[in-house]
PDB file of N, CA and C in Angstrom:
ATOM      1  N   UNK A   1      12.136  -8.327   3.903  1.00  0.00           N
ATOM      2  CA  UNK A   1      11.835  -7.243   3.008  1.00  0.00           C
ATOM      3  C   UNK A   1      13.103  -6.475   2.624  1.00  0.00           C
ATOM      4  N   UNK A   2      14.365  -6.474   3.547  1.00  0.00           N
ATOM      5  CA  UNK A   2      15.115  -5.702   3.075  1.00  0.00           C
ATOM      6  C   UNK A   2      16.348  -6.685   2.201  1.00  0.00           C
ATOM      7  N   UNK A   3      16.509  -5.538   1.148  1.00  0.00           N
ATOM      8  CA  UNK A   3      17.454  -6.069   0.454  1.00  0.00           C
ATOM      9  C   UNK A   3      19.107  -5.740   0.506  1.00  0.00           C
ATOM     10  N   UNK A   4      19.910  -6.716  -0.153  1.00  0.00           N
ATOM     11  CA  UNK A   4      21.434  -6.366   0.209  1.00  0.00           C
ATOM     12  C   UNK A   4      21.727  -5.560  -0.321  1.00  0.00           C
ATOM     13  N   UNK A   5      22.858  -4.652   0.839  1.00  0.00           N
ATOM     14  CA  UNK A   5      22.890  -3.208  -0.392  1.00  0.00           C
ATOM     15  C   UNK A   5      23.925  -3.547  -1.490  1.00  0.00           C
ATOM     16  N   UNK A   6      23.691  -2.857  -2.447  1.00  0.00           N
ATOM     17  CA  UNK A   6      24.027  -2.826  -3.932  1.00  0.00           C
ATOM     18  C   UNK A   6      25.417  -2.585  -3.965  1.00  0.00           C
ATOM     19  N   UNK A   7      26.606  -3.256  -4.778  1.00  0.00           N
ATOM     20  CA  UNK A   7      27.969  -2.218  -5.169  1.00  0.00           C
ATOM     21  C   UNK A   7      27.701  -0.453  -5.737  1.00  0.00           C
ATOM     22  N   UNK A   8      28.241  -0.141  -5.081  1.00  0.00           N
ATOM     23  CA  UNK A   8      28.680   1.483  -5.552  1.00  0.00           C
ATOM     24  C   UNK A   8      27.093   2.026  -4.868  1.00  0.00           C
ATOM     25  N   UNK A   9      26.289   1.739  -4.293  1.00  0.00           N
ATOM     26  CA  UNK A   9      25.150   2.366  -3.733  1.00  0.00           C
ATOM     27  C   UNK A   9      25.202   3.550  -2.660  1.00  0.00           C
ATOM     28  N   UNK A  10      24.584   4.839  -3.222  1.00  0.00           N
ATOM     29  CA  UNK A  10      25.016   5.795  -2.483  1.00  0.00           C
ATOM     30  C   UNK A  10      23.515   6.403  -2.183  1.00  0.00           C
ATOM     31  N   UNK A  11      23.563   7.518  -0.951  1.00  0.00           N
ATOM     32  CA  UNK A  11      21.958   7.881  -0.957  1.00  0.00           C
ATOM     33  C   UNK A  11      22.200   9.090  -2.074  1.00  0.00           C
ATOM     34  N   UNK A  12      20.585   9.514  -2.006  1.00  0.00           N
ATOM     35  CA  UNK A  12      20.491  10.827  -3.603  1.00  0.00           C
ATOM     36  C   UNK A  12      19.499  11.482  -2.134  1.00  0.00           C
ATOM     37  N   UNK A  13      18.500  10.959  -1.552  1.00  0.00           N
ATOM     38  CA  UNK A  13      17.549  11.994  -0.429  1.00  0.00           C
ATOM     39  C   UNK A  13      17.491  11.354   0.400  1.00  0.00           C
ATOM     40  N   UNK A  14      16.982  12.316   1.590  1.00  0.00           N
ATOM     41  CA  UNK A  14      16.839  11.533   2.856  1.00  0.00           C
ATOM     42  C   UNK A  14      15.819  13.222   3.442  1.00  0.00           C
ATOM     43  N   UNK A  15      14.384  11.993   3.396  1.00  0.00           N
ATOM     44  CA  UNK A  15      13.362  13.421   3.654  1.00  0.00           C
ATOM     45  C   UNK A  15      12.812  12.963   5.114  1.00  0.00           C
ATOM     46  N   UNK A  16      12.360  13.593   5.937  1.00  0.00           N
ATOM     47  CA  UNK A  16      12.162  13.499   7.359  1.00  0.00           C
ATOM     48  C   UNK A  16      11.355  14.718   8.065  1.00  0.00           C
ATOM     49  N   UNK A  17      10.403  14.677   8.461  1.00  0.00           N
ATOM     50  CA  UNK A  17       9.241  13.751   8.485  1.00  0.00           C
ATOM     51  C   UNK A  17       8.492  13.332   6.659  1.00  0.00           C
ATOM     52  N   UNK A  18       8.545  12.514   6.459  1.00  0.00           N
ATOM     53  CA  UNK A  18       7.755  12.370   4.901  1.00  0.00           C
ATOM     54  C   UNK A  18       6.542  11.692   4.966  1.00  0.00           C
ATOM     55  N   UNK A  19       6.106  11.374   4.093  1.00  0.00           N
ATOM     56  CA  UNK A  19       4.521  10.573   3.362  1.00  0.00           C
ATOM     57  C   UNK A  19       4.430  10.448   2.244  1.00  0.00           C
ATOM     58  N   UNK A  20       4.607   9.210   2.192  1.00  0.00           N
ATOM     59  CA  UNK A  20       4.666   8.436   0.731  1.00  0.00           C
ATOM     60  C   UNK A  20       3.469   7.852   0.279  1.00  0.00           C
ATOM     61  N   UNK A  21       3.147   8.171  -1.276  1.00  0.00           N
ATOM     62  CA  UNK A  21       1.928   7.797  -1.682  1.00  0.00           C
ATOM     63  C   UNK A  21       2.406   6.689  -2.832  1.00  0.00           C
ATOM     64  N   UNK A  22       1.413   5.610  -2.067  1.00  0.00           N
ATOM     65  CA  UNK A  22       1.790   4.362  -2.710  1.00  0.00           C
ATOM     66  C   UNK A  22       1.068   4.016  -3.890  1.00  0.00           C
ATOM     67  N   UNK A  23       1.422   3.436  -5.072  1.00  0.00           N
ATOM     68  CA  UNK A  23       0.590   2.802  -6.656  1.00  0.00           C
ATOM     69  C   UNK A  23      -0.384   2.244  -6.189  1.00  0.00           C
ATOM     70  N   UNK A  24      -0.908   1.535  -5.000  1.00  0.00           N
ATOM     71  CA  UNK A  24      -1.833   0.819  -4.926  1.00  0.00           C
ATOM     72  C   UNK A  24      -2.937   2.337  -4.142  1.00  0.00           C
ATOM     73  N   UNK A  25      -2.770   3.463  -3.887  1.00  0.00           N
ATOM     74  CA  UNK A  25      -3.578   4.081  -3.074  1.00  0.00           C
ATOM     75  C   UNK A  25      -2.861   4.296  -1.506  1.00  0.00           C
ATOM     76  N   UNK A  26      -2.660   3.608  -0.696  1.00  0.00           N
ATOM     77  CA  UNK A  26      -2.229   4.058   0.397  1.00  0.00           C
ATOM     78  C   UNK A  26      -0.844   5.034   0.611  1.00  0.00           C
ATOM     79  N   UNK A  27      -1.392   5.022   2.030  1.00  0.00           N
ATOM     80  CA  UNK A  27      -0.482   6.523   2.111  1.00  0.00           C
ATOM     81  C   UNK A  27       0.479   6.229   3.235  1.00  0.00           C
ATOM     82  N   UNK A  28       1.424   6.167   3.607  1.00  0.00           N
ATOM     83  CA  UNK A  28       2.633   6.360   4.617  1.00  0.00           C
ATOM     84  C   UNK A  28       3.147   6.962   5.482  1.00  0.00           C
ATOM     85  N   UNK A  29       2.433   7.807   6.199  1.00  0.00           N
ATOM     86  CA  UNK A  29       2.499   9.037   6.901  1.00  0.00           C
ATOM     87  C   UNK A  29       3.314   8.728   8.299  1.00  0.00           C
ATOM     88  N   UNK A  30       4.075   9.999   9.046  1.00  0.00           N
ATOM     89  CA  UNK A  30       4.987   9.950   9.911  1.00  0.00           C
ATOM     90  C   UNK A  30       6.040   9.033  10.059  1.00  0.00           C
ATOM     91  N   UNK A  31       6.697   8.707   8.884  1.00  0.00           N
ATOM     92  CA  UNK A  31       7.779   8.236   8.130  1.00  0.00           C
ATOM     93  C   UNK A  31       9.208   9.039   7.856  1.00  0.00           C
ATOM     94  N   UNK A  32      10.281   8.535   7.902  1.00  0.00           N
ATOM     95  CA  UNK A  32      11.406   8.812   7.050  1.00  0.00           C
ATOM     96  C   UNK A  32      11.839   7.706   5.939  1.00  0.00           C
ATOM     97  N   UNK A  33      12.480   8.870   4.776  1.00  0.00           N
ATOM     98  CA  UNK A  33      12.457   7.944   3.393  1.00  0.00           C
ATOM     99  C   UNK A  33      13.817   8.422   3.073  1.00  0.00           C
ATOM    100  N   UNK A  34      14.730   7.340   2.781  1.00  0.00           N
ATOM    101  CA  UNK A  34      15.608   7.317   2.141  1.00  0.00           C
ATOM    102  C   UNK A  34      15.915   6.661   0.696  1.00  0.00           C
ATOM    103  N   UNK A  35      16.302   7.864  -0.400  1.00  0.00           N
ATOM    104  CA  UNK A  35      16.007   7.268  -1.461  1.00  0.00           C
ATOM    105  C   UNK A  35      17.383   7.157  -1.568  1.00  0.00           C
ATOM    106  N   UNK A  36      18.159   6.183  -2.495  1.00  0.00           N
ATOM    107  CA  UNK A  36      19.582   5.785  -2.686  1.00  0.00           C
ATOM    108  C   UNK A  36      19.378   5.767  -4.554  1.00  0.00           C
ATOM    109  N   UNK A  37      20.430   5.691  -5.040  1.00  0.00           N
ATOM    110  CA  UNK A  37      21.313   5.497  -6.306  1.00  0.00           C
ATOM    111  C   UNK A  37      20.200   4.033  -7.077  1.00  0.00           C
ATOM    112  N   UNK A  38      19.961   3.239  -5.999  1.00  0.00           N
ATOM    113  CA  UNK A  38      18.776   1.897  -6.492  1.00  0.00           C
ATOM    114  C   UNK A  38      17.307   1.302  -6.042  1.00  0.00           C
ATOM    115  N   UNK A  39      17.126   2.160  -4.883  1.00  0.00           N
ATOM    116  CA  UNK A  39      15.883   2.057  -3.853  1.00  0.00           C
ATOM    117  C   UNK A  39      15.207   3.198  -3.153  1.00  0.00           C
ATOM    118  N   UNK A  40      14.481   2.811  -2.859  1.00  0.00           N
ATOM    119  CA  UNK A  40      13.493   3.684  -2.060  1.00  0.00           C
ATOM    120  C   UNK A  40      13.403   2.893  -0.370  1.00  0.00           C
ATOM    121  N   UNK A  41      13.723   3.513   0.987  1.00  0.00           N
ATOM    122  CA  UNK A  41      13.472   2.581   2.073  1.00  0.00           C
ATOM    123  C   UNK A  41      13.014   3.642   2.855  1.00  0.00           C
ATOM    124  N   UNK A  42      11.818   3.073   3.100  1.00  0.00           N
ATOM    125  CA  UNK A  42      10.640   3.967   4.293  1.00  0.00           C
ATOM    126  C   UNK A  42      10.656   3.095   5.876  1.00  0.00           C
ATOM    127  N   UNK A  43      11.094   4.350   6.465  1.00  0.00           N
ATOM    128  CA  UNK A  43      11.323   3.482   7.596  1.00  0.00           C
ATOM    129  C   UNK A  43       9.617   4.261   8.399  1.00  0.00           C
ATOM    130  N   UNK A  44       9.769   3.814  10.021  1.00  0.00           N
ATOM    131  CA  UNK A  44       8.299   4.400  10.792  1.00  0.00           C
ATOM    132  C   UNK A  44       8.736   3.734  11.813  1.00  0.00           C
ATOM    133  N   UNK A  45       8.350   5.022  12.759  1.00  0.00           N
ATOM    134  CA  UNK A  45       8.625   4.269  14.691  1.00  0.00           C
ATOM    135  C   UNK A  45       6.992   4.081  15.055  1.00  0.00           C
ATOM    136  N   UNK A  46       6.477   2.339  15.126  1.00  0.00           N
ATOM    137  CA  UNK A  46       5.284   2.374  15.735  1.00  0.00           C
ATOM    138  C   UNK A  46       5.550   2.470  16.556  1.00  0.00           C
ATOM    139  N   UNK A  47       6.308   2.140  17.495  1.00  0.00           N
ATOM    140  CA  UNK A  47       5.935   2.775  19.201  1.00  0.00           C
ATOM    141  C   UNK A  47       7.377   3.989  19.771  1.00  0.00           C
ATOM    142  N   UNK A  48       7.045   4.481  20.628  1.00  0.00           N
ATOM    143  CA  UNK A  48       8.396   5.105  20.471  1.00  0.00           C
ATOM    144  C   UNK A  48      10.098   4.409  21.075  1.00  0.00           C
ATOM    145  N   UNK A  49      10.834   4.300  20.143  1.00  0.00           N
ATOM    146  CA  UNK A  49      12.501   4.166  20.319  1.00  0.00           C
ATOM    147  C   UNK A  49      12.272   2.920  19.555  1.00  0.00           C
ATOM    148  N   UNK A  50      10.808   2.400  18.841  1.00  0.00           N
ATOM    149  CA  UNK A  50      11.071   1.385  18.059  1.00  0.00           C
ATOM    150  C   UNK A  50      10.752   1.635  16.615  1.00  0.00           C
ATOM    151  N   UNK A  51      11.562   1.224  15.571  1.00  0.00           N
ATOM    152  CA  UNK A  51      11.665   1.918  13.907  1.00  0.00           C
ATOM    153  C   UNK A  51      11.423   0.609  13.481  1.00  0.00           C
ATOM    154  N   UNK A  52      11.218   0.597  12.026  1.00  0.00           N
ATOM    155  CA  UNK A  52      11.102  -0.988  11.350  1.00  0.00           C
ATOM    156  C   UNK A  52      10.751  -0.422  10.054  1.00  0.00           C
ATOM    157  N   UNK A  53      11.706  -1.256   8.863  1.00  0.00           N
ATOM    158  CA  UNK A  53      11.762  -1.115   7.488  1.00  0.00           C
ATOM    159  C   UNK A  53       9.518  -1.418   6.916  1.00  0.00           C
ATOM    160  N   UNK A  54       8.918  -0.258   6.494  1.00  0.00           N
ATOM    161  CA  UNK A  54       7.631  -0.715   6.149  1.00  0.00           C
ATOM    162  C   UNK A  54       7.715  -0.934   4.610  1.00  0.00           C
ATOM    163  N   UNK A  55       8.856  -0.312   4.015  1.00  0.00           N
ATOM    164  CA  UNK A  55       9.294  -0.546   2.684  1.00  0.00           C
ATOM    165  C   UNK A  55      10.340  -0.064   1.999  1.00  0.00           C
ATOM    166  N   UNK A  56      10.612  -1.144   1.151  1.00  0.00           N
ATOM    167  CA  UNK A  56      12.249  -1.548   0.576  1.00  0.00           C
ATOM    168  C   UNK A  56      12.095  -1.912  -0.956  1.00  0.00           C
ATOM    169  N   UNK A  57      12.009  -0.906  -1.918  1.00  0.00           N
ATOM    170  CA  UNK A  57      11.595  -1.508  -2.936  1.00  0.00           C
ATOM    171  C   UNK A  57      13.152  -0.635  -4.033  1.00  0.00           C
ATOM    172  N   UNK A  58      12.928  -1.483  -4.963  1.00  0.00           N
ATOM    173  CA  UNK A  58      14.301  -1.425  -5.930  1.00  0.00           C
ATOM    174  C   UNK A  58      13.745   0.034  -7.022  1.00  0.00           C
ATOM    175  N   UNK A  59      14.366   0.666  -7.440  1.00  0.00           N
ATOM    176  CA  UNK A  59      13.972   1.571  -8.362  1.00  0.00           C
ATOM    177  C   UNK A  59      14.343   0.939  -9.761  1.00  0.00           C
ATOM    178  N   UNK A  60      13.055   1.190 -10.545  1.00  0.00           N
ATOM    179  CA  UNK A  60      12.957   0.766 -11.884  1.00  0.00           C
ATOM    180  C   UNK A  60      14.195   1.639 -12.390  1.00  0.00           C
ATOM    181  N   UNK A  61      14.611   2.743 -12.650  1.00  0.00           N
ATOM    182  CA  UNK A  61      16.012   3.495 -12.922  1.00  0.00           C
ATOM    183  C   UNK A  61      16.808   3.785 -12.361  1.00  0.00           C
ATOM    184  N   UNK A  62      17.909   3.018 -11.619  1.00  0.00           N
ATOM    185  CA  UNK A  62      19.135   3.509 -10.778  1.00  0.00           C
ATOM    186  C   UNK A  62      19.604   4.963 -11.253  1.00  0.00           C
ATOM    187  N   UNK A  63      19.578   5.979 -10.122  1.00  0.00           N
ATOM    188  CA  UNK A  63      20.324   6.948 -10.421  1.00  0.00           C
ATOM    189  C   UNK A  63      18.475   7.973 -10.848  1.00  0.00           C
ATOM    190  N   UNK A  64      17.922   7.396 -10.650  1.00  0.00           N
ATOM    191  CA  UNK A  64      16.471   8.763 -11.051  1.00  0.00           C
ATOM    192  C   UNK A  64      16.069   9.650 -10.486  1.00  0.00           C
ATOM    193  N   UNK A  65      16.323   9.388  -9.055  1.00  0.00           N
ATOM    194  CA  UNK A  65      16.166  10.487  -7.983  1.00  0.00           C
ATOM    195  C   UNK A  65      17.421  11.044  -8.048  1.00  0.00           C
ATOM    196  N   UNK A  66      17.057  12.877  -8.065  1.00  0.00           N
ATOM    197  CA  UNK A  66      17.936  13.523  -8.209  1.00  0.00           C
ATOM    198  C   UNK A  66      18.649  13.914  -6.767  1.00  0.00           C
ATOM    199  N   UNK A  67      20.126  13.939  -6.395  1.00  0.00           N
ATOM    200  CA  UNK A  67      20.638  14.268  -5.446  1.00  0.00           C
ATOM    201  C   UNK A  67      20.529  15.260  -4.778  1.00  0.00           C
ATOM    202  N   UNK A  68      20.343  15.396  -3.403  1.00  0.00           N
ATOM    203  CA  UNK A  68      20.208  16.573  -2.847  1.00  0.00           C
ATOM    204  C   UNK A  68      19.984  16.511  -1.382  1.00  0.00           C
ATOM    205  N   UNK A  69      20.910  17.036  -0.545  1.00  0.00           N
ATOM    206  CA  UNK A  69      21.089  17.197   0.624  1.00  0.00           C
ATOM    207  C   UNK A  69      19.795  18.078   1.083  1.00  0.00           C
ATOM    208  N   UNK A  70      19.242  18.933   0.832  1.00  0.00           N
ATOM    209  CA  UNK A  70      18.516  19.481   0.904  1.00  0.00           C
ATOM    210  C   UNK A  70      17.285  19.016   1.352  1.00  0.00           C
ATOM    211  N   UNK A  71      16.041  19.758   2.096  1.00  0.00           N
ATOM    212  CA  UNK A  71      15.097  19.139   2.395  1.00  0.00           C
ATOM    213  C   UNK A  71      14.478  19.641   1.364  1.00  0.00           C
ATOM    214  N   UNK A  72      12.651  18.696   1.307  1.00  0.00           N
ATOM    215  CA  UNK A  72      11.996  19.209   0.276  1.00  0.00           C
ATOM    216  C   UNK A  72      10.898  20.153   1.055  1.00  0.00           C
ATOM    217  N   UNK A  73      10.564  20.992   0.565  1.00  0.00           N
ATOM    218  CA  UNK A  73       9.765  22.332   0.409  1.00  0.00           C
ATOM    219  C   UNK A  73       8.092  22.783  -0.647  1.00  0.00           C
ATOM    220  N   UNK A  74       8.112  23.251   0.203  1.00  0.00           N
ATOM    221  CA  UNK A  74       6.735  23.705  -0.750  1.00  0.00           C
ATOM    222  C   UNK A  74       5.729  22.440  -1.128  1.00  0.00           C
ATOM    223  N   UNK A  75       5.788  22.604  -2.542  1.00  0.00           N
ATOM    224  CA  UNK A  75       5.099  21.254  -3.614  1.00  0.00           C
ATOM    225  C   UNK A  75       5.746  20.553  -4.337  1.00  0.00           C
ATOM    226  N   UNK A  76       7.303  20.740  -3.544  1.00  0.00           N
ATOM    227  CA  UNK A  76       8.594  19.764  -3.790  1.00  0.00           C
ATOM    228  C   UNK A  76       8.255  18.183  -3.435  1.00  0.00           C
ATOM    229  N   UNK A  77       8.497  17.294  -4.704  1.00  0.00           N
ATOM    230  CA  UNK A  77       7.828  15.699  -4.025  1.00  0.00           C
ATOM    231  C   UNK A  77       8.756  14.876  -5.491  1.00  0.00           C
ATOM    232  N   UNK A  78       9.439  13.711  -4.454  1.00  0.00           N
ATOM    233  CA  UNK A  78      10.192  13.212  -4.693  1.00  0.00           C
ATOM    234  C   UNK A  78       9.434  11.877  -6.102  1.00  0.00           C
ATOM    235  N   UNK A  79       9.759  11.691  -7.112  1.00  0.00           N
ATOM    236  CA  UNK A  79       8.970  10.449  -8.179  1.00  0.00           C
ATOM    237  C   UNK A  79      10.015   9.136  -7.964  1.00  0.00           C
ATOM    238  N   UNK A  80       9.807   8.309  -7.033  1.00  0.00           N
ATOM    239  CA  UNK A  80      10.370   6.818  -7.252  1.00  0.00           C
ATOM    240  C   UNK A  80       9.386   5.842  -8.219  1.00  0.00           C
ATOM    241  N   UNK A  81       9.722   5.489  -9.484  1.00  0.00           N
ATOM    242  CA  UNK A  81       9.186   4.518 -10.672  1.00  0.00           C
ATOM    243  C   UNK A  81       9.921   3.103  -9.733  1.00  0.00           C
ATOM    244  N   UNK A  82       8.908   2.425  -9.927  1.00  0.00           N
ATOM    245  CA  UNK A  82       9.791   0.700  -9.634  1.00  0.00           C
ATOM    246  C   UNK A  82       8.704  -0.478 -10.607  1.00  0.00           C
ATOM    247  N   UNK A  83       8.966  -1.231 -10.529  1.00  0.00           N
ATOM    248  CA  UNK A  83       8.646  -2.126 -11.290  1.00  0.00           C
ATOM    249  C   UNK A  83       7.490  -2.596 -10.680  1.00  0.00           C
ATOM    250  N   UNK A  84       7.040  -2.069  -9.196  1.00  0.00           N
ATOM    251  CA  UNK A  84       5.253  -2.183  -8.607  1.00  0.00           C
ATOM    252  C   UNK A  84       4.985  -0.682  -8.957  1.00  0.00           C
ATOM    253  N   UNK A  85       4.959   0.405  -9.731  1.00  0.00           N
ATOM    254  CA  UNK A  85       4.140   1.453 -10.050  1.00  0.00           C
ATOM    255  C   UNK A  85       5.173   2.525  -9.281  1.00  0.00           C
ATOM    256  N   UNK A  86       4.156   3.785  -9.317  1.00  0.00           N
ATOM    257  CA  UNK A  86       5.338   4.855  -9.078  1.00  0.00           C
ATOM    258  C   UNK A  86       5.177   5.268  -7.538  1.00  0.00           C
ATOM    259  N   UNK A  87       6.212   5.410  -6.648  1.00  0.00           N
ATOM    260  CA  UNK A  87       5.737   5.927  -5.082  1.00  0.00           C
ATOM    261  C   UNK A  87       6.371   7.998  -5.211  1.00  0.00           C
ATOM    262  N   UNK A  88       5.450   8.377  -4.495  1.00  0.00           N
ATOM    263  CA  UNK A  88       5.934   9.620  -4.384  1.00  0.00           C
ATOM    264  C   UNK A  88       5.945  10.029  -2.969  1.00  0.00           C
ATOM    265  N   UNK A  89       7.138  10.447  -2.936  1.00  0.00           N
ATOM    266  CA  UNK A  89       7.548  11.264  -1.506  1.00  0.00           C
ATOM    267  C   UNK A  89       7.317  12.304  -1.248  1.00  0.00           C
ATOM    268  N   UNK A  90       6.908  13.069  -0.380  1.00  0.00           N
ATOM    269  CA  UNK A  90       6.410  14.157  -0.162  1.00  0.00           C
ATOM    270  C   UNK A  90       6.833  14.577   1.325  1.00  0.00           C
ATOM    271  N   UNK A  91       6.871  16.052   1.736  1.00  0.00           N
ATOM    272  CA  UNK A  91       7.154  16.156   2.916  1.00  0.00           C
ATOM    273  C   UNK A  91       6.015  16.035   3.555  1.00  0.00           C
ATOM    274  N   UNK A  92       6.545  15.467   5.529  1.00  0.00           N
ATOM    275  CA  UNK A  92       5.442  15.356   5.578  1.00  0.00           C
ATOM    276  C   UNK A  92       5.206  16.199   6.508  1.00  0.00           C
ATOM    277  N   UNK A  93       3.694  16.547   7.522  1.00  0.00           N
ATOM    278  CA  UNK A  93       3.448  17.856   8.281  1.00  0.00           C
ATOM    279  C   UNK A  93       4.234  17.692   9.424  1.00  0.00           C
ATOM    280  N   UNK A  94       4.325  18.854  10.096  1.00  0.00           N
ATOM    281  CA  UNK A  94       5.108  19.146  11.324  1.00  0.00           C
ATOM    282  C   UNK A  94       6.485  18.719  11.067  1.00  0.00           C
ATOM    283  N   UNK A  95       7.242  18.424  12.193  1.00  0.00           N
ATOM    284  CA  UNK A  95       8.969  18.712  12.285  1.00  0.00           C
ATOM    285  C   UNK A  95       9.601  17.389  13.029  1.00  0.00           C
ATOM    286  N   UNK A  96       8.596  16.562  13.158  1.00  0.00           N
ATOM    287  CA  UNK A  96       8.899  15.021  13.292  1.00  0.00           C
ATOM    288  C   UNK A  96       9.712  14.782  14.681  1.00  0.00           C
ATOM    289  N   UNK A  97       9.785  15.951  15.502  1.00  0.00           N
ATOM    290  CA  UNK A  97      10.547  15.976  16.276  1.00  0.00           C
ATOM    291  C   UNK A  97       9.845  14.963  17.358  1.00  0.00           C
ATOM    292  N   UNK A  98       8.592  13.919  17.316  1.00  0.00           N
ATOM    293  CA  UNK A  98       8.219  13.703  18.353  1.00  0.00           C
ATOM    294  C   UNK A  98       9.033  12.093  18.031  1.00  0.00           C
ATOM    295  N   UNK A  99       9.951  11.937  16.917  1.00  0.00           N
ATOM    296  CA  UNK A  99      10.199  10.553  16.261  1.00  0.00           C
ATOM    297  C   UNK A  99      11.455  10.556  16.874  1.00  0.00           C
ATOM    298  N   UNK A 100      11.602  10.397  17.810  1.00  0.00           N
ATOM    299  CA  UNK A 100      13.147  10.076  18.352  1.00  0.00           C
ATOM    300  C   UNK A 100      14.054   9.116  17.697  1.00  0.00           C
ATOM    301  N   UNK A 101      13.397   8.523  17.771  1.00  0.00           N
ATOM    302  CA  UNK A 101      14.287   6.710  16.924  1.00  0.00           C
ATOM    303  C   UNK A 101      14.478   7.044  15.609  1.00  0.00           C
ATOM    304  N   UNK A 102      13.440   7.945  14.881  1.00  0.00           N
ATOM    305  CA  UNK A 102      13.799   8.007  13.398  1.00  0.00           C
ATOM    306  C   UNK A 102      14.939   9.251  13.024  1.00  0.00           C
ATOM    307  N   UNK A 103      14.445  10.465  13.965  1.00  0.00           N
ATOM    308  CA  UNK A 103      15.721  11.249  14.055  1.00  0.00           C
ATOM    309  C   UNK A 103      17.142  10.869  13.881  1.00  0.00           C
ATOM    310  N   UNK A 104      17.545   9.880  15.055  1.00  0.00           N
ATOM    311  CA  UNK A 104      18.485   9.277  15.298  1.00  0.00           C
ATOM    312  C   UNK A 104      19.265   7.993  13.946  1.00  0.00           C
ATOM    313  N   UNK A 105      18.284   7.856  13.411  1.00  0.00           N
ATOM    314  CA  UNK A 105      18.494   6.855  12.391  1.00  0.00           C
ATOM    315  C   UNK A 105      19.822   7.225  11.029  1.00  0.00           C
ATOM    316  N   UNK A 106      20.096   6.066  11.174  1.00  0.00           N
ATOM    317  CA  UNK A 106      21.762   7.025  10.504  1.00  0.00           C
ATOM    318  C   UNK A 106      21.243   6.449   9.215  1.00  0.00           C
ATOM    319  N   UNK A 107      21.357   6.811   8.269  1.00  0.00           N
ATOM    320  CA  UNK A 107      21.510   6.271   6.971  1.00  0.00           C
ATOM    321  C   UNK A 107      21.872   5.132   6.430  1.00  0.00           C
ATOM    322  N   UNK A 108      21.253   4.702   5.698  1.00  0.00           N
ATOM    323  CA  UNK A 108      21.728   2.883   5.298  1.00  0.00           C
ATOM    324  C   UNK A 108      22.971   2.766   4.571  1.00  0.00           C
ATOM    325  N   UNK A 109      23.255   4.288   3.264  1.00  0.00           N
ATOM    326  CA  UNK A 109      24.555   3.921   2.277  1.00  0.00           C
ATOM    327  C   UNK A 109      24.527   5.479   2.418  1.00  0.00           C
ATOM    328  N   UNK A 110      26.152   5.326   2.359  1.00  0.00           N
ATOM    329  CA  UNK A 110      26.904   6.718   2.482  1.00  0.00           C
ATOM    330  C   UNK A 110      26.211   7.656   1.303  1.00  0.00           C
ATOM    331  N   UNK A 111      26.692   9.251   1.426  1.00  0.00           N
ATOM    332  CA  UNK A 111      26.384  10.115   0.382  1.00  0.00           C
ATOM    333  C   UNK A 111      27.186  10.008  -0.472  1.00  0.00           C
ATOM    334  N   UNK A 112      28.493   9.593  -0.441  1.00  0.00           N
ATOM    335  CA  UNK A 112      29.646   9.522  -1.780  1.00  0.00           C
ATOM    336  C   UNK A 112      29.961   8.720  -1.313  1.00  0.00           C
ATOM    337  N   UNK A 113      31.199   8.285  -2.443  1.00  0.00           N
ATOM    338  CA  UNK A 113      31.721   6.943  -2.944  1.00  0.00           C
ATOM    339  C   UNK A 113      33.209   7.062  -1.970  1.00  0.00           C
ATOM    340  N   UNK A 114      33.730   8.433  -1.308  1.00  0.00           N
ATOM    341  CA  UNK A 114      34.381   8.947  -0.778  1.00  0.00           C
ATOM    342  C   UNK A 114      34.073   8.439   0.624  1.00  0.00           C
ATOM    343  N   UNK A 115      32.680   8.821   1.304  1.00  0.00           N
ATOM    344  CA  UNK A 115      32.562   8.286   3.005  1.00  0.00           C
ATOM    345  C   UNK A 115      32.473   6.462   2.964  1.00  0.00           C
ATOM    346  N   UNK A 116      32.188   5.972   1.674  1.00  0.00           N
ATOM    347  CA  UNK A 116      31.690   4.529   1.536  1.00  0.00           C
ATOM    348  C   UNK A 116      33.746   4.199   1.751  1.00  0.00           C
ATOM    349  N   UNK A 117      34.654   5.139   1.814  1.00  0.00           N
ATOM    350  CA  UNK A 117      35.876   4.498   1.223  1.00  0.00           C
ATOM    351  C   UNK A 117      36.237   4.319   2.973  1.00  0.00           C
TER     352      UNK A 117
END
């Protein structure tokens, strides 16, 4: 499922705890999502200290998710378009602190083109 990362691929979010609502109806809950410059990758610890990619999908517009270190808030929710329909990120409840493995999870592609150097 996972794909090679891209030239010049940088992340734009990285939301934690999230829940992603998928084009087909389902939902993604107690997840971290990292959206990058070309993808969307939802990671999830089914058991604890163990994580695994549940989805890796390409974004129909490189560069659509807007950058931001920042967490999301409120009725703040992230729009990934891909070429299977649209996924939306959303924060998700509580403080995820019970996700050790996903806490710990470093990022797949740097924030600039600067830490990638």
């Amino acid at each position: 499922m996972a794909h090679e990362l891209m030239d010049g691929e940088l992340l734009r979010r990285d939301v934690m705890p999230a829940e992603i609502a998928c084009p087909d109806g389902t939902v993604i809950r107690r997840a971290r999502a990292f959206a990058t410059t070309h993808r969307l990758i939802v990671w999830q610890e089914p058991a604890r200290g163990e994580i695994e990619v549940v989805l890796d999908v390409e974004l129909a517009d490189p560069y659509s998710v807007p950058a931001c270190r920042g967490t999301l808030s409120g009725n703040q929710r992230l729009e990934c378009r891909t070429d299977q329909g649209t996924f939306w990120v959303n924060r998700g409840g509580g403080c995820g602190c019970g996700q050790v493995a996903l806490e710990a999870l470093g990022a797949p592609v740097p924030w600039t083109s600067r830490e990638a150097a």
